[in-house]
Protein backbone atom coordinates (compact mmCIF):
# COMPACT_ATOMS: atom_id res chain seq x y z
CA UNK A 1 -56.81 -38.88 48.29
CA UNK A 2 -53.66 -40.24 49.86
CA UNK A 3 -52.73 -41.19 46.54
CA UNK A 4 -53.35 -37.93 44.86
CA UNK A 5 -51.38 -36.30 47.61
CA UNK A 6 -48.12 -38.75 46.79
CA UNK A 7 -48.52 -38.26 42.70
CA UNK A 8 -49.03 -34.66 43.66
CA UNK A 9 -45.75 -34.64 46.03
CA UNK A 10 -43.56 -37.09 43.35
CA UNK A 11 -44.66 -34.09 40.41
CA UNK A 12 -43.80 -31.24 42.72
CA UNK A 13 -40.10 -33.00 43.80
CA UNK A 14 -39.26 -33.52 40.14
CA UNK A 15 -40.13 -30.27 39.29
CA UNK A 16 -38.24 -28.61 42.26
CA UNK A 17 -35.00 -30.74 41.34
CA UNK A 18 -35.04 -30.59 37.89
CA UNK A 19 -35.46 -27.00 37.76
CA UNK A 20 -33.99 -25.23 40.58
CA UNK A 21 -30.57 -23.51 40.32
CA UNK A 22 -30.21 -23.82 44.63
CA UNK A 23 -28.10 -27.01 44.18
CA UNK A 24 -25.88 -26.09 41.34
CA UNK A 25 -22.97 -24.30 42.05
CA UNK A 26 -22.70 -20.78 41.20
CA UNK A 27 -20.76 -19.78 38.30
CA UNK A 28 -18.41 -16.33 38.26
CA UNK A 29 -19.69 -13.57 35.68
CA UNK A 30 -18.13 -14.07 32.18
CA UNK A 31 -15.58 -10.27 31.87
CA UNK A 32 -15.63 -9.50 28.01
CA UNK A 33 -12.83 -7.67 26.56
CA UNK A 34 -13.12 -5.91 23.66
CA UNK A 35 -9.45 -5.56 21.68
CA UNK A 36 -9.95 -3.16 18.78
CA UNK A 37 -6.64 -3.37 16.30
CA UNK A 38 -6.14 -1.11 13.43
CA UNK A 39 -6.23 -3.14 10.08
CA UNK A 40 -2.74 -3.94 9.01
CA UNK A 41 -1.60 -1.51 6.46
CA UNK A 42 -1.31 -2.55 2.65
CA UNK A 43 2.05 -2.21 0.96
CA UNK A 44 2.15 -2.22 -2.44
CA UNK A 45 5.37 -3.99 -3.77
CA UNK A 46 7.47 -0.73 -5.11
CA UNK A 47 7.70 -0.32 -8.81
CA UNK A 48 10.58 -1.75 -11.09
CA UNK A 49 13.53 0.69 -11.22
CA UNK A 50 13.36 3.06 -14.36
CA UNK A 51 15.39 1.70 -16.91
CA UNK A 52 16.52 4.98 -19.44
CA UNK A 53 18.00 4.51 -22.35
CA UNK A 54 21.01 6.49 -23.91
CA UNK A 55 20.36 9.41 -26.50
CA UNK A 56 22.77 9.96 -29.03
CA UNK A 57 23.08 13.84 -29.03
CA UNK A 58 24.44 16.33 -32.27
CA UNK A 59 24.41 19.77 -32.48
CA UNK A 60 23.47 20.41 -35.93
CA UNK A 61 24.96 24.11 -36.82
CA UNK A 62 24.52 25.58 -40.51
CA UNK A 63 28.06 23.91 -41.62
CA UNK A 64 26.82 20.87 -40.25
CA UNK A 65 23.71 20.30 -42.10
CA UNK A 66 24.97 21.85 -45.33
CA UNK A 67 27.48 18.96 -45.57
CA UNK A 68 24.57 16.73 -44.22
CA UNK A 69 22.73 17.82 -46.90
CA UNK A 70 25.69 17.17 -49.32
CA UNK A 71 26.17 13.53 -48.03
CA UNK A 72 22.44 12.80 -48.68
CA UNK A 73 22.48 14.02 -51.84
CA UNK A 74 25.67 12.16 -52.54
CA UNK A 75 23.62 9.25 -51.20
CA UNK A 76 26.04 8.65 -48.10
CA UNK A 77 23.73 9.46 -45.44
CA UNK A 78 20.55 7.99 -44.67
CA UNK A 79 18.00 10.80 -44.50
CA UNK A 80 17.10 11.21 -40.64
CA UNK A 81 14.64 13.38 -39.21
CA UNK A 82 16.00 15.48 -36.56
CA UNK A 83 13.73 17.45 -33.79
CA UNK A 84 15.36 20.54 -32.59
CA UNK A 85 15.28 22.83 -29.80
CA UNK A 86 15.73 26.27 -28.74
CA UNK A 87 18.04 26.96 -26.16
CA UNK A 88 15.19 27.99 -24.02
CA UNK A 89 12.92 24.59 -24.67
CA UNK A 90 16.17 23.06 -23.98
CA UNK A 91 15.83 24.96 -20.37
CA UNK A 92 12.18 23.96 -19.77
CA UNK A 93 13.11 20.34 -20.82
CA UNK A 94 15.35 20.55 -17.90
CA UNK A 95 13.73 22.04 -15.63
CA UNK A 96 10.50 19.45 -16.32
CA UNK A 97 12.99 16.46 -15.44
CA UNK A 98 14.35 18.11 -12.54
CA UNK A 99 11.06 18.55 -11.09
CA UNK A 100 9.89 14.96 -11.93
CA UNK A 101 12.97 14.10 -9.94
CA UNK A 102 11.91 16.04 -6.88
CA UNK A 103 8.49 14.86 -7.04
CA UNK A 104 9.29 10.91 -7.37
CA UNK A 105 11.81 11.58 -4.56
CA UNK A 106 9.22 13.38 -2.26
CA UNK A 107 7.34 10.61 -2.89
CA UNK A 108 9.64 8.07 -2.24
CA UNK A 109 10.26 9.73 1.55
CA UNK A 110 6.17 9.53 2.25
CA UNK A 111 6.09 5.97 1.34
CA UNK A 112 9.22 5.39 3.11
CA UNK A 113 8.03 7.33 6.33
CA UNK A 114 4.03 5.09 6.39
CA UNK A 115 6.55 2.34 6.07
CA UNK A 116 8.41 3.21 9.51
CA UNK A 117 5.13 4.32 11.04
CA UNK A 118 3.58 0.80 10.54
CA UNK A 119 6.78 -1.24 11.56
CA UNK A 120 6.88 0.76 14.50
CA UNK A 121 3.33 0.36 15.07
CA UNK A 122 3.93 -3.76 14.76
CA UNK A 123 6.88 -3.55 17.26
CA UNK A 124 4.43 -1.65 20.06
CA UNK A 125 1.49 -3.83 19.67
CA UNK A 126 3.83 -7.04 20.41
CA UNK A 127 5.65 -5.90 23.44
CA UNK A 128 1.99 -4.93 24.73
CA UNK A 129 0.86 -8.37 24.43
């Protein structure tokens, strides 16, 4: 019986020590910190400047094309097609262009203001740090 009781003893000791927090030391509770960031903003590389080309203008009045007409039957002009316009498609060609140009502008100042938004956004998140 005595040596049940020491077996039994040796068993309960090694139990006790091997699993019993009461002689570690006690550790500090783990503070998580949760840092949300926006996702950095894409910027698409801008677009090539537009490249235009010249246009050779005439005015082609009724004396005008009558001695066109002369020189290609002469055979000293080449025969060209010509497109015309009124005075008022003239107008609305102008107009169009002008309000291309205020559209690609007015897009130009949104791009350009998300651009300022996000460097400013860059320059508060680093000084926070």
């Amino acid at each position: 019986m005595k040596k049940l009781l020491t077996i039994s003893l040796i068993i309960g000791f090694s139990l006790m020590i091997s699993a019993c927090s009461l002689l570690e030391p006690r550790t500090a509770p783990v503070e998580v910190k949760t840092i949300t960031l926006p996702a950095p903003m894409y910027h698409p590389p801008m677009p090539l400047e537009v490249s235009l080309q010249d246009i050779k203008w005439r005015v082609l009045t009724p004396d005008v094309m009558e001695e066109y007409l002369q020189l290609i039957k002469e055979g000293k002009a080449p025969a060209e097609p010509y497109y015309a316009l009124s005075t008022q498609g003239y107008e609305s060609l102008s107009m169009n262009m002008a309000e291309l140009k205020r559209y690609v502008t007015n897009v130009l100042a949104i791009i350009e203001y998300y651009r300022e938004q996000d460097k400013n956004t860059k320059i508060q998140e680093n000084t926070n740090e």
